[in-house]
N, C-alpha and C. Protein backbone atom coordinates (compact mmCIF):
# COMPACT_ATOMS: atom_id res chain seq x y z
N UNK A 1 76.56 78.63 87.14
CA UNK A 1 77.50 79.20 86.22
C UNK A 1 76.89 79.29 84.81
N UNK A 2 76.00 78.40 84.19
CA UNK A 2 75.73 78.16 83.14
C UNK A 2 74.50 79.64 82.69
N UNK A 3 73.63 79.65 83.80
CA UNK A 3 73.07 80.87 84.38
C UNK A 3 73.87 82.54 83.83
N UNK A 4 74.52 82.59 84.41
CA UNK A 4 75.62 84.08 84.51
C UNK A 4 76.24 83.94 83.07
N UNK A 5 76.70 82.54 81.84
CA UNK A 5 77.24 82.72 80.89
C UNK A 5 75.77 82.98 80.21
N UNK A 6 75.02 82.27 80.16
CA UNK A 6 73.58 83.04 79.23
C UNK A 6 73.26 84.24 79.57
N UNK A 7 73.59 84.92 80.85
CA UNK A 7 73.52 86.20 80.93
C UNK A 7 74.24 87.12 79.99
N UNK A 8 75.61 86.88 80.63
CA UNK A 8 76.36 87.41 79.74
C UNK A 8 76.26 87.45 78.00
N UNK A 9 75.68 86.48 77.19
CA UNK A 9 75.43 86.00 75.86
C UNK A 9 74.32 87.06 75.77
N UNK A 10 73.31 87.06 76.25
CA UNK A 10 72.31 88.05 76.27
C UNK A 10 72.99 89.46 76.00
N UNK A 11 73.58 90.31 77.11
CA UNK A 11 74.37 90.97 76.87
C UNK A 11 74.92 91.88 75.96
N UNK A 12 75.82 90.54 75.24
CA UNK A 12 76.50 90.73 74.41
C UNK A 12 75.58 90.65 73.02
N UNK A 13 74.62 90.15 72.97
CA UNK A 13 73.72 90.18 71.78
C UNK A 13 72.35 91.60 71.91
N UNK A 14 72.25 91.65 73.00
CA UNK A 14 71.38 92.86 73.04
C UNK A 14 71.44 94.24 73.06
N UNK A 15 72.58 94.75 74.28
CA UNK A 15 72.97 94.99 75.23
C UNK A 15 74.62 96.34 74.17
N UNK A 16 75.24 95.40 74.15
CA UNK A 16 76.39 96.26 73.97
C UNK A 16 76.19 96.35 72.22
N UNK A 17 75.46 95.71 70.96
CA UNK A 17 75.97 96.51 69.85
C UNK A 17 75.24 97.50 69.33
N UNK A 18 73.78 98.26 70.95
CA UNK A 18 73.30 99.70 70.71
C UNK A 18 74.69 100.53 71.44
N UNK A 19 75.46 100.13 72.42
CA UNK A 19 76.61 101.25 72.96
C UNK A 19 77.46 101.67 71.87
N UNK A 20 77.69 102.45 72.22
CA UNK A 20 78.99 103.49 71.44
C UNK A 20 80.39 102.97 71.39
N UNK A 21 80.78 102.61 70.16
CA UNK A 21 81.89 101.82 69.79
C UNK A 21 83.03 101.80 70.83
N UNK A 22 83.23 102.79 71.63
CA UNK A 22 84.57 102.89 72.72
C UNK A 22 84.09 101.50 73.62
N UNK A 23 82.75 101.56 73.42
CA UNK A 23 82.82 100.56 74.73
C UNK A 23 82.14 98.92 74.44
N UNK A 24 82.12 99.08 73.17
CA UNK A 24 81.73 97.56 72.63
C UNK A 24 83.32 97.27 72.39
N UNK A 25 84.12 98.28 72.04
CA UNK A 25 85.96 97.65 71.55
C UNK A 25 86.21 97.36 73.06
N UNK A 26 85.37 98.15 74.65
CA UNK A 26 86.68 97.59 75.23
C UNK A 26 86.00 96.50 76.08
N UNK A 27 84.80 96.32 75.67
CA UNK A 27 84.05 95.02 76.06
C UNK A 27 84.31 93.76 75.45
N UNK A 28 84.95 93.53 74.09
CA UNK A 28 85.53 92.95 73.24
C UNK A 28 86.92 93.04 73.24
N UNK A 29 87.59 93.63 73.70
CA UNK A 29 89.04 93.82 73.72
C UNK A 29 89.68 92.17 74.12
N UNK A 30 90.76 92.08 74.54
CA UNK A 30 91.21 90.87 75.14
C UNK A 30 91.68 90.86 76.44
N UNK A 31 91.89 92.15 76.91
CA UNK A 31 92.20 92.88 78.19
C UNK A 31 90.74 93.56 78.49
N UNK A 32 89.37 92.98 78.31
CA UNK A 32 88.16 93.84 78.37
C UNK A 32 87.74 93.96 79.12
N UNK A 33 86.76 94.43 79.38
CA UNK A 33 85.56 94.56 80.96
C UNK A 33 85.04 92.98 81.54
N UNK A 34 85.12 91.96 80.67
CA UNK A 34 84.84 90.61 81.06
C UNK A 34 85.73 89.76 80.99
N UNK A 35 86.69 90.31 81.52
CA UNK A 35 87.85 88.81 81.50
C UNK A 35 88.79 89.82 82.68
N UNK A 36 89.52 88.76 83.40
CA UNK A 36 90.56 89.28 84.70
C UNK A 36 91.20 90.22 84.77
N UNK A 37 92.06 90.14 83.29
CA UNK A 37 92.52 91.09 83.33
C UNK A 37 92.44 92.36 83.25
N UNK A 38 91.05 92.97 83.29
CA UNK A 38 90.55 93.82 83.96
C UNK A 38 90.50 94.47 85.57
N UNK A 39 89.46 93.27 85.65
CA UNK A 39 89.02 93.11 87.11
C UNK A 39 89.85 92.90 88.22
N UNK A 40 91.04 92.35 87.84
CA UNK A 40 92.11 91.83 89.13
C UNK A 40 92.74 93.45 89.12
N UNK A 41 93.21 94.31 88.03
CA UNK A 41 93.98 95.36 88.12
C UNK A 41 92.79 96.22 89.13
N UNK A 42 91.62 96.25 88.69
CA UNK A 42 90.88 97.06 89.15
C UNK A 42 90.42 96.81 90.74
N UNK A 43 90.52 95.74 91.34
CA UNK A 43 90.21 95.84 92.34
C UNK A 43 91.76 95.85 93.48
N UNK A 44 92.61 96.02 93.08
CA UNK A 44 94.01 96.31 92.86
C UNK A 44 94.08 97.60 93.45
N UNK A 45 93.22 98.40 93.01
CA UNK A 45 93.28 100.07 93.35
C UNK A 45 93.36 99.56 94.29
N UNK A 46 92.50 98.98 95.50
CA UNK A 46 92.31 99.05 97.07
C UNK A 46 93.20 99.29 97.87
N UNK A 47 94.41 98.72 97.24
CA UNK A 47 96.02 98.45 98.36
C UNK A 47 97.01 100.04 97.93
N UNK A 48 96.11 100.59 96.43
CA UNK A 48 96.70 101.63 96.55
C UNK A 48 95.69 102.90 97.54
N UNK A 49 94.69 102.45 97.54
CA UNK A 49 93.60 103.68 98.18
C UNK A 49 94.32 103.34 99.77
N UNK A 50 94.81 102.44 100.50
CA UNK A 50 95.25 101.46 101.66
C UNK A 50 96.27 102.48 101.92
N UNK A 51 97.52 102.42 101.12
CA UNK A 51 98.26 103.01 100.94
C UNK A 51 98.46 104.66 101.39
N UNK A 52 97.43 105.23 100.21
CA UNK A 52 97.34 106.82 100.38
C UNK A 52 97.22 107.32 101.75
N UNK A 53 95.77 106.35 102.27
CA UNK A 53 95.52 106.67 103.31
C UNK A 53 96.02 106.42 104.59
N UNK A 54 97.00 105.32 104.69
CA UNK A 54 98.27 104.82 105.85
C UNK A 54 99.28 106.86 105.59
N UNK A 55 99.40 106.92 104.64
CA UNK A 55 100.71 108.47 104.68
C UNK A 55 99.77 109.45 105.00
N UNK A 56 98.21 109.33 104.93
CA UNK A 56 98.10 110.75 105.75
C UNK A 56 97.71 110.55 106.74
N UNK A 57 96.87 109.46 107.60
CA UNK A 57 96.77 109.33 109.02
C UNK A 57 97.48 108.43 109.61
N UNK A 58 98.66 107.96 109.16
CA UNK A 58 99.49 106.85 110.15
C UNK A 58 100.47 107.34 110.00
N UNK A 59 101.10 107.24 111.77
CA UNK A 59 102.80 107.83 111.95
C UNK A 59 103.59 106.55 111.50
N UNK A 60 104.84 107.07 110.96
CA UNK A 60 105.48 106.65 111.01
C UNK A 60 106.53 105.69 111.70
N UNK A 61 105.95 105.50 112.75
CA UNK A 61 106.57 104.48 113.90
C UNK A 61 105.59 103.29 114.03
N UNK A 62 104.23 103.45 113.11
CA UNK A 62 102.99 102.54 113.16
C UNK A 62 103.80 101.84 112.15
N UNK A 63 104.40 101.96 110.81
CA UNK A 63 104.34 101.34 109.65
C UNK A 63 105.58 100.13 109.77
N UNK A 64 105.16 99.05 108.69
CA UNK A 64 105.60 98.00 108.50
C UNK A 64 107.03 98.09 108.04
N UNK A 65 107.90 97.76 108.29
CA UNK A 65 109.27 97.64 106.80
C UNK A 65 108.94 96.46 106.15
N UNK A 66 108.59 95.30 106.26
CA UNK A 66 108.38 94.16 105.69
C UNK A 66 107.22 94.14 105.18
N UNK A 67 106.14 94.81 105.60
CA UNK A 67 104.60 94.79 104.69
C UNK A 67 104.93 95.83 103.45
N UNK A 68 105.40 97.21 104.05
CA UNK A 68 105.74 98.13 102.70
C UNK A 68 107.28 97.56 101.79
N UNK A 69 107.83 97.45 102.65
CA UNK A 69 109.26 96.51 101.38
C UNK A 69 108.36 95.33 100.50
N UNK A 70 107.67 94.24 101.33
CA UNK A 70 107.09 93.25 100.07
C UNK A 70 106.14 94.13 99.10
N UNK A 71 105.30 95.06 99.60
CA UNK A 71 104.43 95.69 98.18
C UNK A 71 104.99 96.49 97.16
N UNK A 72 106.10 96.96 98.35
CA UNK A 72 106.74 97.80 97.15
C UNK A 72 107.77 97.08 96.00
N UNK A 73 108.28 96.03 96.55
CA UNK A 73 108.43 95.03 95.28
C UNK A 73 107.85 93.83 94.66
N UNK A 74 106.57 93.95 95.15
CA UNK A 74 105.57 93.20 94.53
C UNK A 74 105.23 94.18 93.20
N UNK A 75 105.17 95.35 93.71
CA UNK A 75 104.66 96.16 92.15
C UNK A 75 105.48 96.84 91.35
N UNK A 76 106.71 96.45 91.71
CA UNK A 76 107.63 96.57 90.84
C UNK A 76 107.67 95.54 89.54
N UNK A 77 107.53 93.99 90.43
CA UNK A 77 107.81 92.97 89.47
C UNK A 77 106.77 92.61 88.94
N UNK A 78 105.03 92.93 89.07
CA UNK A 78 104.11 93.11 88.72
C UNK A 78 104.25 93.51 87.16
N UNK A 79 104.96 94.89 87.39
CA UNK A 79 104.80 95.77 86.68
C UNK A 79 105.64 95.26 85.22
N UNK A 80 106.87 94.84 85.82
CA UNK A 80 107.37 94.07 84.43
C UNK A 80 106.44 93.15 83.72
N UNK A 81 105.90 92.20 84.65
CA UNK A 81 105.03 90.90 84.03
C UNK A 81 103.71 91.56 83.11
N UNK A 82 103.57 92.73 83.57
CA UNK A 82 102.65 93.37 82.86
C UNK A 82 102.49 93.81 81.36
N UNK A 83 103.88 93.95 81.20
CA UNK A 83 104.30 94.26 80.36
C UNK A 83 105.15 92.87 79.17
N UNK A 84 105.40 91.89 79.68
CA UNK A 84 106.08 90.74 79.37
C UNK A 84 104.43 89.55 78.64
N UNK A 85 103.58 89.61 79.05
CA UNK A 85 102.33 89.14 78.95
C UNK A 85 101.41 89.51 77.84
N UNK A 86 100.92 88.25 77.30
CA UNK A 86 100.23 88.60 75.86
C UNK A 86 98.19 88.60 76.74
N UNK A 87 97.54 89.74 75.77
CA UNK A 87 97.74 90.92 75.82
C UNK A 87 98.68 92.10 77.11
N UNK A 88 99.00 92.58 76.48
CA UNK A 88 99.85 93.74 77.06
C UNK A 88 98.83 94.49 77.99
N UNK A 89 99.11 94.57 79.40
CA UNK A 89 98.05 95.52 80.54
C UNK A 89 98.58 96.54 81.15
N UNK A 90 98.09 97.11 80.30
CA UNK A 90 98.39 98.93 80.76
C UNK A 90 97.59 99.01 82.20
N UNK A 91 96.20 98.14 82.02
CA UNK A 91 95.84 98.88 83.58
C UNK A 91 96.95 98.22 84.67
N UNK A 92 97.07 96.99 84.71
CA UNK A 92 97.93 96.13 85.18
C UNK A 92 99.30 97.08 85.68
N UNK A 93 99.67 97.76 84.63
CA UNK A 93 100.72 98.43 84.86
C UNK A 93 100.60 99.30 85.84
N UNK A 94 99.67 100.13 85.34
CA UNK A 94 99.48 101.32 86.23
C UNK A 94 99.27 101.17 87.70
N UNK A 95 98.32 100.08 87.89
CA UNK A 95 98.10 100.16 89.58
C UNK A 95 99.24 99.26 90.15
N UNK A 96 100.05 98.42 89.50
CA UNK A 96 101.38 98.22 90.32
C UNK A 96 102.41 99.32 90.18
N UNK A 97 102.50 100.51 89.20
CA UNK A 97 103.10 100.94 89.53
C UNK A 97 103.33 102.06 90.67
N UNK A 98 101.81 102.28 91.01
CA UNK A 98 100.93 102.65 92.02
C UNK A 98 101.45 101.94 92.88
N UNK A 99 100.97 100.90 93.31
CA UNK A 99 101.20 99.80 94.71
C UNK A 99 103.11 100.08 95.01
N UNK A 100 104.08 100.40 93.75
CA UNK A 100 105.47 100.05 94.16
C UNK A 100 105.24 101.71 94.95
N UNK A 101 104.82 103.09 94.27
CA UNK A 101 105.40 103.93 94.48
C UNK A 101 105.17 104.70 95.77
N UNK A 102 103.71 104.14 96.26
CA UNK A 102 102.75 104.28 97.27
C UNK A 102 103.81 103.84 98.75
N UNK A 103 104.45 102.70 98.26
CA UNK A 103 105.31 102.01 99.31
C UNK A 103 106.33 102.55 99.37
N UNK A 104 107.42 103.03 98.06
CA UNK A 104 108.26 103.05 98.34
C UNK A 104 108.38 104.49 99.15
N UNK A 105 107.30 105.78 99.16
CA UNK A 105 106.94 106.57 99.85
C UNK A 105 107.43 106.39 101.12
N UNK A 106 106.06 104.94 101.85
CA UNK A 106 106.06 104.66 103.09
C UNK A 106 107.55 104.20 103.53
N UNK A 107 108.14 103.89 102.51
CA UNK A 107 109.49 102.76 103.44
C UNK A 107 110.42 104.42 103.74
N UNK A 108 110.65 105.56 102.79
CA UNK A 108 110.73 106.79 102.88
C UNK A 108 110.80 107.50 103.91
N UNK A 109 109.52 107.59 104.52
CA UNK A 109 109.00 107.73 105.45
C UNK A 109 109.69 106.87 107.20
N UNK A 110 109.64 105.67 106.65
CA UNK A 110 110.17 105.02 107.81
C UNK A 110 111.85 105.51 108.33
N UNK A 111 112.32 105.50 107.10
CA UNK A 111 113.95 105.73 107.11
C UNK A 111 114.19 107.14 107.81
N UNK A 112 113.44 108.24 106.99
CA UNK A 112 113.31 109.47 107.79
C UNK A 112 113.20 109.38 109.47
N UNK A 113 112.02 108.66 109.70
CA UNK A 113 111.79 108.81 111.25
C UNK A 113 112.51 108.43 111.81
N UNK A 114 113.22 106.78 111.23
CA UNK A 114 114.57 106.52 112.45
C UNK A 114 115.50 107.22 112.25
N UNK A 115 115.77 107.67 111.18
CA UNK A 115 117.01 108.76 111.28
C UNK A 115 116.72 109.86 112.41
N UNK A 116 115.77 110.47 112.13
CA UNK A 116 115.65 111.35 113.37
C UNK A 116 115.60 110.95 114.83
N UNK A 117 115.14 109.43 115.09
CA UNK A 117 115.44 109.01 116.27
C UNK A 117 116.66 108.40 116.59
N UNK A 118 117.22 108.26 115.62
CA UNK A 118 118.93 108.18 116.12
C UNK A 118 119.68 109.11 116.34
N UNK A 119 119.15 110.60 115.57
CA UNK A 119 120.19 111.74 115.67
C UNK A 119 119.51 112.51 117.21
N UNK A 120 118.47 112.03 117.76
CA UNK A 120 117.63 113.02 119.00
C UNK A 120 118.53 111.96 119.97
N UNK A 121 119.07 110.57 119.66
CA UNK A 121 119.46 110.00 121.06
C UNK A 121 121.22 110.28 121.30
């Protein structure tokens, strides 16, 4: 660990004050490229890329109600805390609001199909 923080120190002394101010502010930010709250939103996309791709190749008789109901209010309430939290995370925001809307699609989706299999029986 001690390793990867002298890296980083390097870095930050060599490294980012030749870059172009957009990206020394958001390397320095408090929401920046080196601290979580980055990185957790960002690898976050995945459950929305998960998502996209369950509505164009998975039927609707494959999908969860309880996997898409918990995400889709997981990123609902995400999305408040996102906003409730010092610094304030816009990315944070965005990919839960992603993760709620992605789901609430799929649960959409589910309701449709049994409707139609109740009105065919």
């Amino acid at each position: 660990m001690a390793a990867f923080t002298r890296a980083l120190a390097r870095i930050e002394t060599s490294v980012i004050p030749s870059m172009p101010k957009v990206v020394r502010d958001s390397w320095f930010h408090e929401a920046g490229l080196k601290t979580v709250h980055f990185w957790a939103p960002a690898f976050k996309w995945g459950l929305v890329i998960a998502g996209f791709a369950d509505s164009i190749s998975r039927p609707p008789e494959r999908l969860s109600v309880g996997q898409c109901g918990s995400l889709a209010a997981t990123g609902v309430i995400w999305s408040r805390y996102s906003m409730v939290i010092t610094p304030k995370n816009y990315l944070l925001l965005s990919v839960n609001l992603c993760v709620a809307a992605t789901n609430i699609y799929q649960l959409a989706r589910i309701y449709k199909y049994r409707q139609s299999v109740t009105e065919t029986v």
